[in-house]
N, C-alpha and C. Protein backbone atom coordinates (compact mmCIF):
# COMPACT_ATOMS: atom_id res chain seq x y z
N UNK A 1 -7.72 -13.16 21.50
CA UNK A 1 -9.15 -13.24 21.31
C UNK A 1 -9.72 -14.11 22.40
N UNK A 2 -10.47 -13.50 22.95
CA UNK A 2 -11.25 -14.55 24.06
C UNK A 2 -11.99 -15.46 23.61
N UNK A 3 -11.92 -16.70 24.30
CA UNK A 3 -12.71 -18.32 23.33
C UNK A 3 -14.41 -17.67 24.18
N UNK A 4 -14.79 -18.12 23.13
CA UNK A 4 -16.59 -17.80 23.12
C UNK A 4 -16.82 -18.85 24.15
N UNK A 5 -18.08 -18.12 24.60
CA UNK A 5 -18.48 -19.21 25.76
C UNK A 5 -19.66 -19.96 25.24
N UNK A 6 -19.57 -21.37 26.16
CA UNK A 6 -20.64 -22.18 25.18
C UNK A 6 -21.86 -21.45 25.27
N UNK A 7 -22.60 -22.03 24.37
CA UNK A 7 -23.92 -21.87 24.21
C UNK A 7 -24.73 -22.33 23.37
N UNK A 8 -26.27 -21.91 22.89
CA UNK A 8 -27.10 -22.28 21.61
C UNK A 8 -26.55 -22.24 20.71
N UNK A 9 -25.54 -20.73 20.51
CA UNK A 9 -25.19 -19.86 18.81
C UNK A 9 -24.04 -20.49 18.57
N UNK A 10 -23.06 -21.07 19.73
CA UNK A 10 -21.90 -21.41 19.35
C UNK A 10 -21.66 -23.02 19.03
N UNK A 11 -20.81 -23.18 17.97
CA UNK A 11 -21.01 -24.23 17.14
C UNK A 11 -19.26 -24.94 17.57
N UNK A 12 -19.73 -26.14 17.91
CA UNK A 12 -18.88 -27.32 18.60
C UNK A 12 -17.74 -28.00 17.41
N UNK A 13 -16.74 -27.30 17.43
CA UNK A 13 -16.14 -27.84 16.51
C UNK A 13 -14.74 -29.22 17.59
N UNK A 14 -14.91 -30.63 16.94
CA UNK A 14 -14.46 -31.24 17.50
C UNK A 14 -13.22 -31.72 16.82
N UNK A 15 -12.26 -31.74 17.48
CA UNK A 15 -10.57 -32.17 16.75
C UNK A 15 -9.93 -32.91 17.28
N UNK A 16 -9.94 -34.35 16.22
CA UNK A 16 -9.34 -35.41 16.28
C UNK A 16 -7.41 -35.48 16.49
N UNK A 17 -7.56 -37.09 16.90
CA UNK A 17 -5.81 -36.69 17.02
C UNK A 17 -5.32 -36.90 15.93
N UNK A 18 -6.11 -37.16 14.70
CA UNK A 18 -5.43 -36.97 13.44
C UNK A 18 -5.66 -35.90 12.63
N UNK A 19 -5.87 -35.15 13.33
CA UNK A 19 -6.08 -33.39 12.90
C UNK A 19 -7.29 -33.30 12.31
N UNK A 20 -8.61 -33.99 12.34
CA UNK A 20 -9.60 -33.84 11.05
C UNK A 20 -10.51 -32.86 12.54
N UNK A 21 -11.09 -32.02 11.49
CA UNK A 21 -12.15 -31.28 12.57
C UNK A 21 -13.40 -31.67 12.02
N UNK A 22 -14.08 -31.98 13.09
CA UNK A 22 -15.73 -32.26 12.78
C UNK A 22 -16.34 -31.29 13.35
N UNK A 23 -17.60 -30.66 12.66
CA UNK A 23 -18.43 -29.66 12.79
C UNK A 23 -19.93 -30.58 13.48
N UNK A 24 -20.19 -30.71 15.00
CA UNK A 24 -21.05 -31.62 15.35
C UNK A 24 -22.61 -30.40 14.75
N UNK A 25 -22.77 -29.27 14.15
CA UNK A 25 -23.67 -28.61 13.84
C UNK A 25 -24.11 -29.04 12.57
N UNK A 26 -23.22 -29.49 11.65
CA UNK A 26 -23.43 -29.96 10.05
C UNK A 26 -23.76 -31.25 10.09
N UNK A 27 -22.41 -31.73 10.72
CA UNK A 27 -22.19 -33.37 10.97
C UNK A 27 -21.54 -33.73 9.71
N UNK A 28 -20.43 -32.82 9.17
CA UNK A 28 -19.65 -32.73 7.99
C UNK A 28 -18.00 -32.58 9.05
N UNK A 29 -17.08 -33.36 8.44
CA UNK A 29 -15.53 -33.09 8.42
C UNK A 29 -15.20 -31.70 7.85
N UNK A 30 -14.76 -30.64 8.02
CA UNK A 30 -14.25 -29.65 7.66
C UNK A 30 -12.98 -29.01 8.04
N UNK A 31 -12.34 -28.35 7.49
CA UNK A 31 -10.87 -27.55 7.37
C UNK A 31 -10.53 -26.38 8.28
N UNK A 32 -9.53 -25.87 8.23
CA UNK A 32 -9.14 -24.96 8.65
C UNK A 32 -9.94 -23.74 8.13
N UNK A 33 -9.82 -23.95 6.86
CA UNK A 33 -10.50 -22.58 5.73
C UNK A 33 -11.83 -22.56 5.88
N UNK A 34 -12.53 -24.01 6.21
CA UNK A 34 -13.56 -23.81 6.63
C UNK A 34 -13.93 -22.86 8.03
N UNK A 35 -12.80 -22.88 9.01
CA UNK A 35 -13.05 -22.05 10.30
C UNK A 35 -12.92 -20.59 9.90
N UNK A 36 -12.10 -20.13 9.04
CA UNK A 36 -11.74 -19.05 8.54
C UNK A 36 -12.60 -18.39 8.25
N UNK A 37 -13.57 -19.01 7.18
CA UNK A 37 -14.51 -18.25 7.13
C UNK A 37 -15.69 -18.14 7.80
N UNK A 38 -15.72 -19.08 8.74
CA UNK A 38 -17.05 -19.10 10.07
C UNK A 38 -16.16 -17.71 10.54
N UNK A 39 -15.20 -17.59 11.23
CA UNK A 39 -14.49 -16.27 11.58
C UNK A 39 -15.44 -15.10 10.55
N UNK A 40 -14.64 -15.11 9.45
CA UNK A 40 -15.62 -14.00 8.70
C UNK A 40 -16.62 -13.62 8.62
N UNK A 41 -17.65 -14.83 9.13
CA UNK A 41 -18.66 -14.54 8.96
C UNK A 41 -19.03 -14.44 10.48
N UNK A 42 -18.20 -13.96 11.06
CA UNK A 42 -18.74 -13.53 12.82
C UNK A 42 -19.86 -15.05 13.22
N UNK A 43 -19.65 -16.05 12.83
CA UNK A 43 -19.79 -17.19 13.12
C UNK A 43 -19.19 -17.69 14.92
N UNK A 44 -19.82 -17.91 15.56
CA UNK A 44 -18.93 -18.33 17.19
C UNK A 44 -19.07 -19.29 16.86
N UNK A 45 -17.66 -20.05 16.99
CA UNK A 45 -17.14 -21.61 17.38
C UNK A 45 -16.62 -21.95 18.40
N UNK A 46 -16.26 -22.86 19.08
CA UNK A 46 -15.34 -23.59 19.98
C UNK A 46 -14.81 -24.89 19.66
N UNK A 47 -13.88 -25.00 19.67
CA UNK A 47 -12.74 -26.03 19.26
C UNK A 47 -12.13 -27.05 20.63
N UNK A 48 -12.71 -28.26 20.52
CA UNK A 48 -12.76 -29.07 21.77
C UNK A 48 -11.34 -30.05 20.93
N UNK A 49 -11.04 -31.17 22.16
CA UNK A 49 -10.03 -31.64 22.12
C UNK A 49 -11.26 -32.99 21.56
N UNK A 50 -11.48 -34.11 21.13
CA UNK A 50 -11.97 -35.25 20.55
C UNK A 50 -12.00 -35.76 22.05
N UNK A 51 -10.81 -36.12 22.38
CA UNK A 51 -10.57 -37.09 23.59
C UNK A 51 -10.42 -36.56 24.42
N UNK A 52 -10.27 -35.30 25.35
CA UNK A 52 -9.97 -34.94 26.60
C UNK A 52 -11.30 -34.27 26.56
N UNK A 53 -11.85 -33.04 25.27
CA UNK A 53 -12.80 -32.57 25.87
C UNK A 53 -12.03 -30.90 26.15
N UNK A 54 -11.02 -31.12 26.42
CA UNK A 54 -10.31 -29.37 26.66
C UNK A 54 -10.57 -28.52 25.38
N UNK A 55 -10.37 -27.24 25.91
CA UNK A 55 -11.00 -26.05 24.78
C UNK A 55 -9.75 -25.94 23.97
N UNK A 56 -9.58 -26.04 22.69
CA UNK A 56 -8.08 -25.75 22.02
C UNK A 56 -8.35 -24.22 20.89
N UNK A 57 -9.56 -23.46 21.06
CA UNK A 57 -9.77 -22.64 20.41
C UNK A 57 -8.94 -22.33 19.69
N UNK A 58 -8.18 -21.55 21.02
CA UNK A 58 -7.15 -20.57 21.33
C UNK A 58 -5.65 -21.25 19.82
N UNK A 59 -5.42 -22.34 20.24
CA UNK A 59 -4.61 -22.88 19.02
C UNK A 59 -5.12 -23.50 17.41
N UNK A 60 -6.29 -23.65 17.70
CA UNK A 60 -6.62 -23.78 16.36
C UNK A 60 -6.51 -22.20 15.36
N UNK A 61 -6.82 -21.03 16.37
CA UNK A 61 -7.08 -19.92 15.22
C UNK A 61 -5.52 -19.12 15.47
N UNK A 62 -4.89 -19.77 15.99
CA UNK A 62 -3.57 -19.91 16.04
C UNK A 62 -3.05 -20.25 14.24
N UNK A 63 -3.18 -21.34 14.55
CA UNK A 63 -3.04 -22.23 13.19
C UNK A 63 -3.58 -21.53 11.85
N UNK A 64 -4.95 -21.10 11.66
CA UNK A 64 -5.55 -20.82 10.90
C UNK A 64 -4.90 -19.02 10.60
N UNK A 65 -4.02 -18.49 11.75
CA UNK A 65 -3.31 -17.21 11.24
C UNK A 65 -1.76 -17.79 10.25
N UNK A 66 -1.35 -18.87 11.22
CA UNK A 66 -0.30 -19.68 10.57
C UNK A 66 -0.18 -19.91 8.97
N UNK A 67 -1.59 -20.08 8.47
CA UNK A 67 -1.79 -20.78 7.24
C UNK A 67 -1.89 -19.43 6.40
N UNK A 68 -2.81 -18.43 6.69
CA UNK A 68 -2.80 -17.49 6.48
C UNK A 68 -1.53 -16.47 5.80
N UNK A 69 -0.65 -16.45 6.64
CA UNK A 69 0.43 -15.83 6.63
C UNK A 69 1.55 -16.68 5.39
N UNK A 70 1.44 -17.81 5.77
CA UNK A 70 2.21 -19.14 5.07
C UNK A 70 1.68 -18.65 2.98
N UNK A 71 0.95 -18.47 3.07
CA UNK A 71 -0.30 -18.54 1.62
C UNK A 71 0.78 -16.88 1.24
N UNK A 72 1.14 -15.94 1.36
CA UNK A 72 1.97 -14.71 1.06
C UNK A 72 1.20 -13.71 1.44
N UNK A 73 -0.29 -14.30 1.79
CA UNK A 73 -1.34 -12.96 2.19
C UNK A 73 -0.50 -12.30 3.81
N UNK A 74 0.21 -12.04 3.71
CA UNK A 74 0.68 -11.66 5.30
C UNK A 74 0.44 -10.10 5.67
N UNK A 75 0.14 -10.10 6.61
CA UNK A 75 -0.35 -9.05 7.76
C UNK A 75 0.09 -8.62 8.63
N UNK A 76 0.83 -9.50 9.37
CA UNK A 76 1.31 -8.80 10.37
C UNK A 76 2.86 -8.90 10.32
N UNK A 77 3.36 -7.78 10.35
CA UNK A 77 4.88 -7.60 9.93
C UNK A 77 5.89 -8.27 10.65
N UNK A 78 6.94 -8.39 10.20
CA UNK A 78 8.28 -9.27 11.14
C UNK A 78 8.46 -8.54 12.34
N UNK A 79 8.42 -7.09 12.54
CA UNK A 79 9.08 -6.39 13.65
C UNK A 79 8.11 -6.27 14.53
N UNK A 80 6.26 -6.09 14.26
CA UNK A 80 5.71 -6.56 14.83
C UNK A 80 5.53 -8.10 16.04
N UNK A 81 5.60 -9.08 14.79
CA UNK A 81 6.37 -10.13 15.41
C UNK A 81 6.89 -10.48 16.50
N UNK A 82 8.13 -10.00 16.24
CA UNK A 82 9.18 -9.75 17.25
C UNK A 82 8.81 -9.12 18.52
N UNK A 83 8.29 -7.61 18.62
CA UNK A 83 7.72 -7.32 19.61
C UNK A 83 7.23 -8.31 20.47
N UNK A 84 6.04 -9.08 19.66
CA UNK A 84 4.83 -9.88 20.29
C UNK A 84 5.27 -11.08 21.21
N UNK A 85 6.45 -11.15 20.56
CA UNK A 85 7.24 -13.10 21.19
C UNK A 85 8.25 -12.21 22.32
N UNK A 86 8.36 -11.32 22.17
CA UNK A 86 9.31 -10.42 23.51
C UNK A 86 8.91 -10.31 24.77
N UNK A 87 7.43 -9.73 24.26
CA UNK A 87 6.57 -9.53 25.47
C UNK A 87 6.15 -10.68 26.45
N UNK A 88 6.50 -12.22 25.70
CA UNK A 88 6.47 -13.04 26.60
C UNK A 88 6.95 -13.21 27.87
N UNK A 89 6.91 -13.52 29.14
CA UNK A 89 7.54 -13.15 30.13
C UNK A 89 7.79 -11.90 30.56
N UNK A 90 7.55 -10.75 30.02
CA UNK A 90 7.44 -9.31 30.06
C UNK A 90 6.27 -9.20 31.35
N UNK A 91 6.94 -8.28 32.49
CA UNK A 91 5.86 -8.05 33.29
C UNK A 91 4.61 -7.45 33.05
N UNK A 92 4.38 -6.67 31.64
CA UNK A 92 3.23 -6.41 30.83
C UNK A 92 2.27 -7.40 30.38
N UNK A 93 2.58 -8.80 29.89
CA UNK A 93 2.46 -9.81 29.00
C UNK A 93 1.04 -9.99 30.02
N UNK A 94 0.45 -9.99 30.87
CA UNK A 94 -1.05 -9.55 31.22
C UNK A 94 -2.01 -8.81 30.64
N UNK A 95 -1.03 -7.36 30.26
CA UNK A 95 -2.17 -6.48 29.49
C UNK A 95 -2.23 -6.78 28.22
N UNK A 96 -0.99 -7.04 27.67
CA UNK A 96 -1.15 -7.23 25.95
C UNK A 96 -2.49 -7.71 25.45
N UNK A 97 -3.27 -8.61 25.84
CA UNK A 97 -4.06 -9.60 25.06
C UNK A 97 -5.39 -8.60 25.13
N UNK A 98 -5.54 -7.61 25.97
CA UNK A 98 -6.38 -6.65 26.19
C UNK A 98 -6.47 -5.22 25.46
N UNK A 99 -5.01 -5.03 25.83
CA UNK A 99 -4.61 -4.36 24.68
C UNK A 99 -4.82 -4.55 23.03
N UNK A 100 -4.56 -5.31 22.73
CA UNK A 100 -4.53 -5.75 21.28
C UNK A 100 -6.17 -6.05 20.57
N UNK A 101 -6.95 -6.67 21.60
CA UNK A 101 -7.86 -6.58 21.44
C UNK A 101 -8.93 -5.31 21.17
N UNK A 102 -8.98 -4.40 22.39
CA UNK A 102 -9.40 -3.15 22.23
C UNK A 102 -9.14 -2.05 21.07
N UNK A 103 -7.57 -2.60 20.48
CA UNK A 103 -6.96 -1.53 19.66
C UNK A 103 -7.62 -2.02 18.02
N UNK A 104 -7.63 -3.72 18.30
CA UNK A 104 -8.56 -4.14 16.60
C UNK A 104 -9.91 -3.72 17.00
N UNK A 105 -10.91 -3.78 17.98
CA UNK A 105 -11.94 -3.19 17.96
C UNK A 105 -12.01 -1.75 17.67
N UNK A 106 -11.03 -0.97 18.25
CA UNK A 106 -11.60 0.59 17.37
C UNK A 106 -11.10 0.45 16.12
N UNK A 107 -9.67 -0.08 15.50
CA UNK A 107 -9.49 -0.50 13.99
C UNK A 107 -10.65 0.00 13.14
N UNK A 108 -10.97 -1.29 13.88
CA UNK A 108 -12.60 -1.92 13.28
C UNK A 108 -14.36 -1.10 12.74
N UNK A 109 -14.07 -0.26 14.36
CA UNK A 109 -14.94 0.81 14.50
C UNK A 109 -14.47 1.92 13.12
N UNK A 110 -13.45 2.20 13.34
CA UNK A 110 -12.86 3.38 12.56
C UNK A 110 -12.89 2.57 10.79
N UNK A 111 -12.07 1.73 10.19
CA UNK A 111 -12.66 1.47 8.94
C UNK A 111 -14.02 1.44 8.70
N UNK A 112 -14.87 1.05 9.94
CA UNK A 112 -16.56 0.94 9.50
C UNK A 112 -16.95 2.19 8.75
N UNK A 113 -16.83 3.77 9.91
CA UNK A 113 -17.10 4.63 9.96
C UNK A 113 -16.15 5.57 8.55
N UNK A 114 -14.88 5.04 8.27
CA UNK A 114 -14.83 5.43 7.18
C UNK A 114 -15.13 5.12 6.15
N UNK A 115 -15.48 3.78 5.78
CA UNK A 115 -16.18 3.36 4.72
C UNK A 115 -17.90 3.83 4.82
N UNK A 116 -18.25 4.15 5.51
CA UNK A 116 -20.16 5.03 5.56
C UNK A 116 -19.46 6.20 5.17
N UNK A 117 -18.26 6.78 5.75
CA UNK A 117 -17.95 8.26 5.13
C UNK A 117 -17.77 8.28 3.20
N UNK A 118 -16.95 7.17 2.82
CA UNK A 118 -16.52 7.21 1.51
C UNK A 118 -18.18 6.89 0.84
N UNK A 119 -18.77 6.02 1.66
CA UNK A 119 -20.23 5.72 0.61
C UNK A 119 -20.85 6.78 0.38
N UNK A 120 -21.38 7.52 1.69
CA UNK A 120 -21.81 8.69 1.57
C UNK A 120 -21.29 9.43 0.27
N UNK A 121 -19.98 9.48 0.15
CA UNK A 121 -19.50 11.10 -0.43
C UNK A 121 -19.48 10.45 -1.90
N UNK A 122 -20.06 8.99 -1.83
CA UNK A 122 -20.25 8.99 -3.46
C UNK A 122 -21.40 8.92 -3.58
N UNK A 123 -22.52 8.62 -3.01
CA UNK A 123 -23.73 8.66 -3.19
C UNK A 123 -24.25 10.16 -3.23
N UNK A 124 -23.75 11.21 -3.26
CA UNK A 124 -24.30 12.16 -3.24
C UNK A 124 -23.67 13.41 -1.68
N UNK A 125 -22.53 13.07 -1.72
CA UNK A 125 -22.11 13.64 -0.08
C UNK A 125 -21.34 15.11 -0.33
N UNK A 126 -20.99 15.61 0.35
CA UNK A 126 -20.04 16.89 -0.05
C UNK A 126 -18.86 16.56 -0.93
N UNK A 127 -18.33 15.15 -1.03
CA UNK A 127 -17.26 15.14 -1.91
C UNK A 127 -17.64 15.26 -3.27
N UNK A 128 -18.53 14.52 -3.56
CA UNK A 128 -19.60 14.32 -4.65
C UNK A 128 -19.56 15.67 -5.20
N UNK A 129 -20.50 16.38 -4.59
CA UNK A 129 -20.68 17.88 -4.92
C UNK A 129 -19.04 18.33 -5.47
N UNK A 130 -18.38 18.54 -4.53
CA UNK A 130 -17.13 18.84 -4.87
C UNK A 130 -16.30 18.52 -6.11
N UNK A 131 -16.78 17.36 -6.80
CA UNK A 131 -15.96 16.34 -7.56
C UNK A 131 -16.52 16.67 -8.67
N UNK A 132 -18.12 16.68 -8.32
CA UNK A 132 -19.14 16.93 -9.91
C UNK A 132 -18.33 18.62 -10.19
N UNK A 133 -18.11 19.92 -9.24
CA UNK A 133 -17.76 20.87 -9.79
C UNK A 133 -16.50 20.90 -10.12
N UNK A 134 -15.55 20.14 -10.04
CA UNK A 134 -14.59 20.39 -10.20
C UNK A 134 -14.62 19.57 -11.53
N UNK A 135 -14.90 18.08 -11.85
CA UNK A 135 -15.31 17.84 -13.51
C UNK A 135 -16.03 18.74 -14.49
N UNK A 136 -16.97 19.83 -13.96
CA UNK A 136 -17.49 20.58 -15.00
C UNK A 136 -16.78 21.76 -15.09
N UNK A 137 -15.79 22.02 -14.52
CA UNK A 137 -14.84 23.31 -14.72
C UNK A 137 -13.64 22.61 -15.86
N UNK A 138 -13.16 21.25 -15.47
CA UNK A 138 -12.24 20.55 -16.30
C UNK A 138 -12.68 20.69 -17.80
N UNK A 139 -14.27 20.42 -17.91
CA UNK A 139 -15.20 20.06 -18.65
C UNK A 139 -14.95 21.24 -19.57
N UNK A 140 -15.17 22.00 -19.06
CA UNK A 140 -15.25 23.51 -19.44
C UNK A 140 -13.89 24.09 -19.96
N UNK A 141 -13.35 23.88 -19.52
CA UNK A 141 -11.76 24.70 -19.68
C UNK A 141 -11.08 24.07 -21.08
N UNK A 142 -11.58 22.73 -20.99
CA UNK A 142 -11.02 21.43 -21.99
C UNK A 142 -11.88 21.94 -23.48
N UNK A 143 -13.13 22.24 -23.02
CA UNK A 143 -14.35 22.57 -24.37
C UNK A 143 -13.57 23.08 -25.86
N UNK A 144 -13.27 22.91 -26.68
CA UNK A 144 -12.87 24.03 -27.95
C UNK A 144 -13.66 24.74 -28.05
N UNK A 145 -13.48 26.11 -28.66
CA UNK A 145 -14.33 27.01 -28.81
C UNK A 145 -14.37 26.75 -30.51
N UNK A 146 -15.86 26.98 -30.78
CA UNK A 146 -15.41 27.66 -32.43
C UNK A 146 -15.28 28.56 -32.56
N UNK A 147 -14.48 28.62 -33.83
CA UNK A 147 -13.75 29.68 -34.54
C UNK A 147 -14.97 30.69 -34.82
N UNK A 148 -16.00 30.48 -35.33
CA UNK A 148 -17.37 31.10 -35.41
C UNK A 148 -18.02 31.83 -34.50
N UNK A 149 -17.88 31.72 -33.02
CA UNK A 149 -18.56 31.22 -31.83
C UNK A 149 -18.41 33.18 -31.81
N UNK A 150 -19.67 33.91 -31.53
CA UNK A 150 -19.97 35.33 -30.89
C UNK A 150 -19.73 35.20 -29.71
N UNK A 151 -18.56 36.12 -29.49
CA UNK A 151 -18.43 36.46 -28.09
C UNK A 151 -19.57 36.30 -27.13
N UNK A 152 -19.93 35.88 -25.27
CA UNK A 152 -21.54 36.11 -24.98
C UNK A 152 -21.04 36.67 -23.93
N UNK A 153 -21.50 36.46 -23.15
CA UNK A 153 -21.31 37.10 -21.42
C UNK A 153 -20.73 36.12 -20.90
N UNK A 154 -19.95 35.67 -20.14
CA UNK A 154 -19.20 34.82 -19.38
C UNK A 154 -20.31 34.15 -18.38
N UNK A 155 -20.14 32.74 -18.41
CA UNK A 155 -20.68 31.77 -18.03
C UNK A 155 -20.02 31.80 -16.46
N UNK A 156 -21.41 31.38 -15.66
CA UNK A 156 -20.88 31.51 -14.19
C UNK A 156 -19.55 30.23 -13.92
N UNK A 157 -19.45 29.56 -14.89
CA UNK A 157 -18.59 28.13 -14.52
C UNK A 157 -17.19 29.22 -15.01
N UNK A 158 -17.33 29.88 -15.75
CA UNK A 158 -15.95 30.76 -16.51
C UNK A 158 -15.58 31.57 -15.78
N UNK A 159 -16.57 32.38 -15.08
CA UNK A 159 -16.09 33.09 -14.02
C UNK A 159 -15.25 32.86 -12.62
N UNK A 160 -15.99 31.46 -12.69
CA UNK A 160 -15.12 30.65 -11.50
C UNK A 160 -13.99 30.20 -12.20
N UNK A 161 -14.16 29.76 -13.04
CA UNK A 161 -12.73 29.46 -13.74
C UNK A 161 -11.64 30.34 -13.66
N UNK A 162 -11.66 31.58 -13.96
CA UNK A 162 -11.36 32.55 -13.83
C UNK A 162 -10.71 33.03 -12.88
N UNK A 163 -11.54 33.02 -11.72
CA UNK A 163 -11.20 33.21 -10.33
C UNK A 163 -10.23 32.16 -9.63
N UNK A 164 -10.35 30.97 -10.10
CA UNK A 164 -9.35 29.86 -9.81
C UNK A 164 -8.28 30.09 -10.37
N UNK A 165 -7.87 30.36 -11.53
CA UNK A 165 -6.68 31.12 -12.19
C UNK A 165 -5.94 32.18 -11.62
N UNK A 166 -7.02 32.66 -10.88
CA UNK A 166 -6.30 33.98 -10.38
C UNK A 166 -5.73 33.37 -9.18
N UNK A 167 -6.35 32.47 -8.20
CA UNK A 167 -5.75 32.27 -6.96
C UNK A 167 -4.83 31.30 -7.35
N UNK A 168 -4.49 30.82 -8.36
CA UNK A 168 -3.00 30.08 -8.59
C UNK A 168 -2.60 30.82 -9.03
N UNK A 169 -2.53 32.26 -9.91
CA UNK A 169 -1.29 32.80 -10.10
C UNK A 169 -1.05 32.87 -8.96
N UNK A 170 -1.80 33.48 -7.95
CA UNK A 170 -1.40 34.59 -7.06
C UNK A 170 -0.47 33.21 -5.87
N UNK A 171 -0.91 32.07 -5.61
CA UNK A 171 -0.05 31.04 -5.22
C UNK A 171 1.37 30.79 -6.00
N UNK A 172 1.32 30.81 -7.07
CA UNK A 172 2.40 30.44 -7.67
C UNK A 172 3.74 31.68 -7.40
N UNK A 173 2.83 33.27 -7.61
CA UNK A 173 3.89 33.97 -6.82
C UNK A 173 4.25 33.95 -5.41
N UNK A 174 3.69 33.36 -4.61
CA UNK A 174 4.26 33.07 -3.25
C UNK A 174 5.10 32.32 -3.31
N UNK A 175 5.04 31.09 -3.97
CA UNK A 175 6.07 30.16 -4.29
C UNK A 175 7.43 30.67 -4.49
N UNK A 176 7.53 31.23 -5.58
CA UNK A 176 8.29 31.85 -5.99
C UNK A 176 8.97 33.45 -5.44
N UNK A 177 8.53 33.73 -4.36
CA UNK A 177 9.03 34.35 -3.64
C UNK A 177 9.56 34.14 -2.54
N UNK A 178 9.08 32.72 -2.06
CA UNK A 178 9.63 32.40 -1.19
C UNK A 178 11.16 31.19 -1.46
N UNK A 179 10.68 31.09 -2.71
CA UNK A 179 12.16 30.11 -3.46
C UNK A 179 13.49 31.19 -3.60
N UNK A 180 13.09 32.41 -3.35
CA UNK A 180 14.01 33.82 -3.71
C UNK A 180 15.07 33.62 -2.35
């Protein structure tokens, strides 16, 4: 992850040599978990040294994956891992950090875009449609009839019913012809 560059938006987090981080934006002592969720909340920080003044970003959200992982919530797999500490000294070990980056940004892109797809298809989307007809055929098929009940004309949901019956027999004998 590239350390944010200073600015107005980005918030000065300062770290003592006894590990306490001060937030010079609050003017409150705060945690690791506290950075965690400035992270979540697409919050920009920078993480200075107390006494030198050097940028330690880079190892604080180090740490804060450390803790992460430590807690059983873990993410990133052992063999992954392994890869990652390989590539050290690897004449690649230039691109990786570019790599890795670009590949959580489309991640990122791509869960967005499938979660607008899943909202959609419950708010009313083609799955929706799909889901409501396929509950009122269930609906239907499940119904008891009464014993009383005059024959009528077949209901357009019966007819499809119907027709769905037919294209699973007619699947089920493929099956079975091809199990021959």
């Amino acid at each position: 992850m590239a350390s944010a560059p200073a600015g107005d938006d980005v918030v000065i987090i300062k770290k003592y040599a006894n590990r306490r981080l001060y937030n010079t934006e609050s003017s409150t002592y705060i945690t690791l978990e506290h950075l965690a969720e400035m992270v979540r909340q697409k919050r920009e920080f920078k993480v200075v040294d107390a006494k030198t003044g050097e940028d330690i970003t880079h190892n604080v959200l180090t740490l804060i994956i450390m803790e992460e992982e430590a807690r059983g919530t873990t993410m990133l797999p052992v063999n992954f891992l392994r890869q990652l500490i390989a590539m050290y000294g690897d004449s690649m070990q230039a691109m990786v950090p570019q790599y890795l980056e670009a590949s959580l940004e489309a991640f990122q892109r791509n869960q967005s875009q499938f979660r607008d797809a899943m909202a959609g298809a419950l708010a009313g989307g083609p799955f929706a449609d799909l889901a409501k007809r396929n509950m009122d055929l269930f609906t239907a098929a499940a119904a008891p009839k009464p014993a009383n009940a005059e024959p009528s004309a077949p209901k357009s949901s019966d007819d499809e019913l119907d027709r769905l019956k037919a294209q699973l027999a007619e699947l089920q004998a493929k099956v079975d012809k091809l199990g021959k």
